[in-house]
N, C-alpha and C. Protein backbone atom coordinates (compact mmCIF):
# COMPACT_ATOMS: atom_id res chain seq x y z
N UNK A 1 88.97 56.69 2.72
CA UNK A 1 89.59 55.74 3.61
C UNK A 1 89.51 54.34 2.99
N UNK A 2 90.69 53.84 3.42
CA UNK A 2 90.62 52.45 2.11
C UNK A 2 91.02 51.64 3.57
N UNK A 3 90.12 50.10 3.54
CA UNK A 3 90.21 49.16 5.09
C UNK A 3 91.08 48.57 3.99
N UNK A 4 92.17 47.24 4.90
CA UNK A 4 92.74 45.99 4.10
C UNK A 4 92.05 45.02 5.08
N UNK A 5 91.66 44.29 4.18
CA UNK A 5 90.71 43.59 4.51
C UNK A 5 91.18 42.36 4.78
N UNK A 6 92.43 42.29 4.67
CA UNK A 6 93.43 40.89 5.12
C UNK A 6 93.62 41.10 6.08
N UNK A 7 94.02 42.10 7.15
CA UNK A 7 94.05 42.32 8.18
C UNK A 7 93.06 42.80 9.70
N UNK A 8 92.11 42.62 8.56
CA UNK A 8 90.89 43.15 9.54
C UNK A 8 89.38 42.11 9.07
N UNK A 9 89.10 41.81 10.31
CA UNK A 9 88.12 40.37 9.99
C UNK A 9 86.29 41.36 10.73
N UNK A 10 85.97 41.17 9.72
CA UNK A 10 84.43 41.77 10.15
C UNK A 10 83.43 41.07 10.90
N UNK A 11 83.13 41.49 11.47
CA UNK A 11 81.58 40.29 12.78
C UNK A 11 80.96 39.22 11.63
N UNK A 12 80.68 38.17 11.88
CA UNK A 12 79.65 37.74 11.31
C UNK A 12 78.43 37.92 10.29
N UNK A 13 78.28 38.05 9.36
CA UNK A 13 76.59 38.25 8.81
C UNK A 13 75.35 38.15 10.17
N UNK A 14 75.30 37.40 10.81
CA UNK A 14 74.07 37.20 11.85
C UNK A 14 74.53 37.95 13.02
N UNK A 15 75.67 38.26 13.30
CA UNK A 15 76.17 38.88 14.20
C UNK A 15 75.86 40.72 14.11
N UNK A 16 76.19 41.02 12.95
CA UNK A 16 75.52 42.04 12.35
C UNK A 16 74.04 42.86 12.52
N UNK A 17 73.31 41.18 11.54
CA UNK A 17 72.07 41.49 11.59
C UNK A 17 71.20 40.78 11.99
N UNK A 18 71.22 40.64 13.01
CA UNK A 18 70.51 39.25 13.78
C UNK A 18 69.02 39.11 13.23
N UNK A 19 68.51 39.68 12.70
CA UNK A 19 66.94 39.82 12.67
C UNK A 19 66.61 39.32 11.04
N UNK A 20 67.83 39.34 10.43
CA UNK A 20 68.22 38.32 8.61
C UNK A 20 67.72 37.33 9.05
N UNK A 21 66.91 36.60 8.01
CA UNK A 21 67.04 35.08 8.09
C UNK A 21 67.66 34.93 6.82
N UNK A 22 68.75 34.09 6.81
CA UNK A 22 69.35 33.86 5.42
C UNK A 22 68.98 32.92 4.67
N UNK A 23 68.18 31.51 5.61
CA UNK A 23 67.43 30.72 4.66
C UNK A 23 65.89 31.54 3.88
N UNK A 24 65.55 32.33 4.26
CA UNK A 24 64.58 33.20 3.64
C UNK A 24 65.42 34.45 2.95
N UNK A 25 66.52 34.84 2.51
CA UNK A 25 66.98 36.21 2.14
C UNK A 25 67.41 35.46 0.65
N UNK A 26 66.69 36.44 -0.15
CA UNK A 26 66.97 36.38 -1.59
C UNK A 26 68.40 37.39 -2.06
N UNK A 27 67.51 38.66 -2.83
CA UNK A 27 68.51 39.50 -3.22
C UNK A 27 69.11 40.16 -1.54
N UNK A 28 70.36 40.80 -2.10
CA UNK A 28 70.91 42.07 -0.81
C UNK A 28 69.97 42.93 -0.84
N UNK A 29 69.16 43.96 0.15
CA UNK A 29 68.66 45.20 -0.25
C UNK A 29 69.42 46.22 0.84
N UNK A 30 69.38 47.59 0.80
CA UNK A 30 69.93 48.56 1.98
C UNK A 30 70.94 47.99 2.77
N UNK A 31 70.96 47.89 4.56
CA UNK A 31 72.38 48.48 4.96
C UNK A 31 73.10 47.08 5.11
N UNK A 32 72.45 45.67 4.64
CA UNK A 32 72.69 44.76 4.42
C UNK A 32 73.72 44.38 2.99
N UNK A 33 72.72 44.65 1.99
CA UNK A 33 73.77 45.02 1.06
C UNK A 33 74.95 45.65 0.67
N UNK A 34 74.77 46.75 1.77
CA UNK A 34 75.87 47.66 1.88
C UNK A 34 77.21 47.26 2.36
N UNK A 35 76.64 46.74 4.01
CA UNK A 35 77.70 46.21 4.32
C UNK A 35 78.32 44.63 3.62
N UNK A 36 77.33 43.90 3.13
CA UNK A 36 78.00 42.91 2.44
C UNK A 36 78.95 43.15 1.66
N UNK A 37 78.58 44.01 1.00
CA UNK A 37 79.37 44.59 -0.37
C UNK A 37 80.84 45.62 -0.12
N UNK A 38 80.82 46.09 0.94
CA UNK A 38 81.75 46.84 1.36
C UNK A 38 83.02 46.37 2.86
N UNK A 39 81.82 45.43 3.41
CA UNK A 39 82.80 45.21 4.58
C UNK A 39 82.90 43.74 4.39
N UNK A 40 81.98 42.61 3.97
CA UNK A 40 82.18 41.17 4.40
C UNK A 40 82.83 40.69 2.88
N UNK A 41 82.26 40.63 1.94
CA UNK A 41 82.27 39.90 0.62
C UNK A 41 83.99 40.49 0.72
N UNK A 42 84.89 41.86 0.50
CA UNK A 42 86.24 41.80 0.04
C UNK A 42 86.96 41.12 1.18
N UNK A 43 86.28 41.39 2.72
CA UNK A 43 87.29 40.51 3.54
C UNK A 43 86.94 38.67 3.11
N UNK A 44 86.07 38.45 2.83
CA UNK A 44 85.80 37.18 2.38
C UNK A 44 86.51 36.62 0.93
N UNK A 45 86.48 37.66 0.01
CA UNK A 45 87.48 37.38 -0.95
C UNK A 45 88.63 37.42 -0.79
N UNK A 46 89.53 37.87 0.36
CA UNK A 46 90.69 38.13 0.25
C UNK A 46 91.20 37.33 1.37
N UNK A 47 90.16 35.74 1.56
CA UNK A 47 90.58 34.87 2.09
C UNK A 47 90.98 33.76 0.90
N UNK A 48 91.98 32.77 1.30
CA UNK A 48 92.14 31.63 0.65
C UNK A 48 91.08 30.77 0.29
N UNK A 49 91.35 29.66 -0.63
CA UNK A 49 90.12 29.41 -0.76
C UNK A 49 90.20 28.12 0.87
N UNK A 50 91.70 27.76 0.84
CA UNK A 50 91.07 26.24 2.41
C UNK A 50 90.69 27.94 3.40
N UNK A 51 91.35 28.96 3.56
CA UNK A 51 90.51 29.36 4.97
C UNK A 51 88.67 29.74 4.44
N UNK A 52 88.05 29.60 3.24
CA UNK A 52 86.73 29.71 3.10
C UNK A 52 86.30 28.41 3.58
N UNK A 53 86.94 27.05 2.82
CA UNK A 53 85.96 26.06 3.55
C UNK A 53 86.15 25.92 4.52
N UNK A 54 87.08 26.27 5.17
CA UNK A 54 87.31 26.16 6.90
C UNK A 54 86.10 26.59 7.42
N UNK A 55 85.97 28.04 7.16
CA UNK A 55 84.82 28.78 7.22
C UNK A 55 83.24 28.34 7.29
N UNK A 56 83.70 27.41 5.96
CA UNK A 56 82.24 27.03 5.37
C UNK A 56 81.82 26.03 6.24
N UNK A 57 82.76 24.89 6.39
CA UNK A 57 82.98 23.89 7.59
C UNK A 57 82.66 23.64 8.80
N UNK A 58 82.80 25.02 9.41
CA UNK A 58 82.54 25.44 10.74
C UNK A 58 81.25 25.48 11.23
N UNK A 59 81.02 24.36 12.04
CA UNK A 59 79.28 24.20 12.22
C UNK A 59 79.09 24.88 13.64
N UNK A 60 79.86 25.83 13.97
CA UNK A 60 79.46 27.02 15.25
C UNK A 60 78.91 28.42 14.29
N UNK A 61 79.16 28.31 12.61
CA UNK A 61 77.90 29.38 12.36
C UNK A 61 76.90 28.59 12.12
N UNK A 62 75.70 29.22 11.73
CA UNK A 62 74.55 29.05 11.68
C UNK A 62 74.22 28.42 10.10
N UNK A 63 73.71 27.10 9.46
CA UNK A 63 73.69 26.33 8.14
C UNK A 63 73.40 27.38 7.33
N UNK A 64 71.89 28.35 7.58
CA UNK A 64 71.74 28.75 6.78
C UNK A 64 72.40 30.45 6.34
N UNK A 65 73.34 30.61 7.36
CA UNK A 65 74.57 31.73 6.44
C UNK A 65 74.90 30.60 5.77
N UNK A 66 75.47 30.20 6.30
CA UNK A 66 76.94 29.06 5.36
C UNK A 66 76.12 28.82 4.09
N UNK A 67 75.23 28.51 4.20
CA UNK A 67 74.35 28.15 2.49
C UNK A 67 74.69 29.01 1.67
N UNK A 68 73.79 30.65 2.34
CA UNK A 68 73.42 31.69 1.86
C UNK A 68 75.41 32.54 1.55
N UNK A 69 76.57 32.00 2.39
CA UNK A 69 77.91 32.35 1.55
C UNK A 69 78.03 31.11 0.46
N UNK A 70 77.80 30.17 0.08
CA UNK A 70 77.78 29.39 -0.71
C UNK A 70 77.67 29.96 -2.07
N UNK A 71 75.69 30.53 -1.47
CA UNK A 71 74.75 30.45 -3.04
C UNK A 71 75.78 31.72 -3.61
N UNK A 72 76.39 32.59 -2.57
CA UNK A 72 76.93 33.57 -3.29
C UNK A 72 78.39 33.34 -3.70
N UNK A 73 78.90 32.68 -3.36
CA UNK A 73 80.66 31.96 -4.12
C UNK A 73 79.61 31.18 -5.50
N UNK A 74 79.09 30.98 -5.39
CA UNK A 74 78.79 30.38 -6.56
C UNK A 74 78.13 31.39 -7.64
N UNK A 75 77.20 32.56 -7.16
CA UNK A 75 76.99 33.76 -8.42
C UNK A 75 78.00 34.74 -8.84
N UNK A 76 79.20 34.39 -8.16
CA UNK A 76 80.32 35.32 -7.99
C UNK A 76 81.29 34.33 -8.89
N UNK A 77 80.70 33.17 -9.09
CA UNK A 77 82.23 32.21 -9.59
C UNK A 77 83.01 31.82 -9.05
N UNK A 78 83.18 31.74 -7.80
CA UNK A 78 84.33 31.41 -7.28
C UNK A 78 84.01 29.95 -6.14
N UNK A 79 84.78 29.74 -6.13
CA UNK A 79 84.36 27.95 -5.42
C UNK A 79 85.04 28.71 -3.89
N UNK A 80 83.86 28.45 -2.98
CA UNK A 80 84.21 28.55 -1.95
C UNK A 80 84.86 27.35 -0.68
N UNK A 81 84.31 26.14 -1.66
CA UNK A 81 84.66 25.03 -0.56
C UNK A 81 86.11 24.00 -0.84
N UNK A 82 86.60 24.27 -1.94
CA UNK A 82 87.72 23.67 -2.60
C UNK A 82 89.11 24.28 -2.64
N UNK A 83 90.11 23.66 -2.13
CA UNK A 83 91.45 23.88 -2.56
C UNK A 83 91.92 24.47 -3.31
């Protein structure tokens, strides 16, 4: 089964896993990783980059996701907050 991930927007990271702290979360491990890797990160890549800083922008999530999608647009290469 293949999702498109342009058309389908996944819950939140904290919404998910409420019990993450992302200012304390280093590497991904288990169903965290899993789902990062499978459900959030391609719908997140297969946003623009203005709807990421929109995203990033948005101070109704929580600073330390928004960091913790940052630190990862940035090990991934890709600029999450720029045009």
């Amino acid at each position: 089964m293949h999702l498109n991930h342009k058309d389908q927007i996944p819950p939140n990271p904290w919404e998910v896993f409420p019990e993450v702290d992302a200012g304390g979360l280093g590497s991904l491990q288990g169903n965290l990783e899993h789902w990062w890797q499978h459900c959030w990160w391609p719908y997140w890549l297969s946003r623009s980059p203005q709807q990421r800083a929109e995203w990033l922008a948005d101070t109704r999530h929580p600073d330390d996701w928004r960091e913790y999608v940052r630190l990862q647009c940035a090990f991934d290469g890709i600029d999450g907050e720029h045009v």
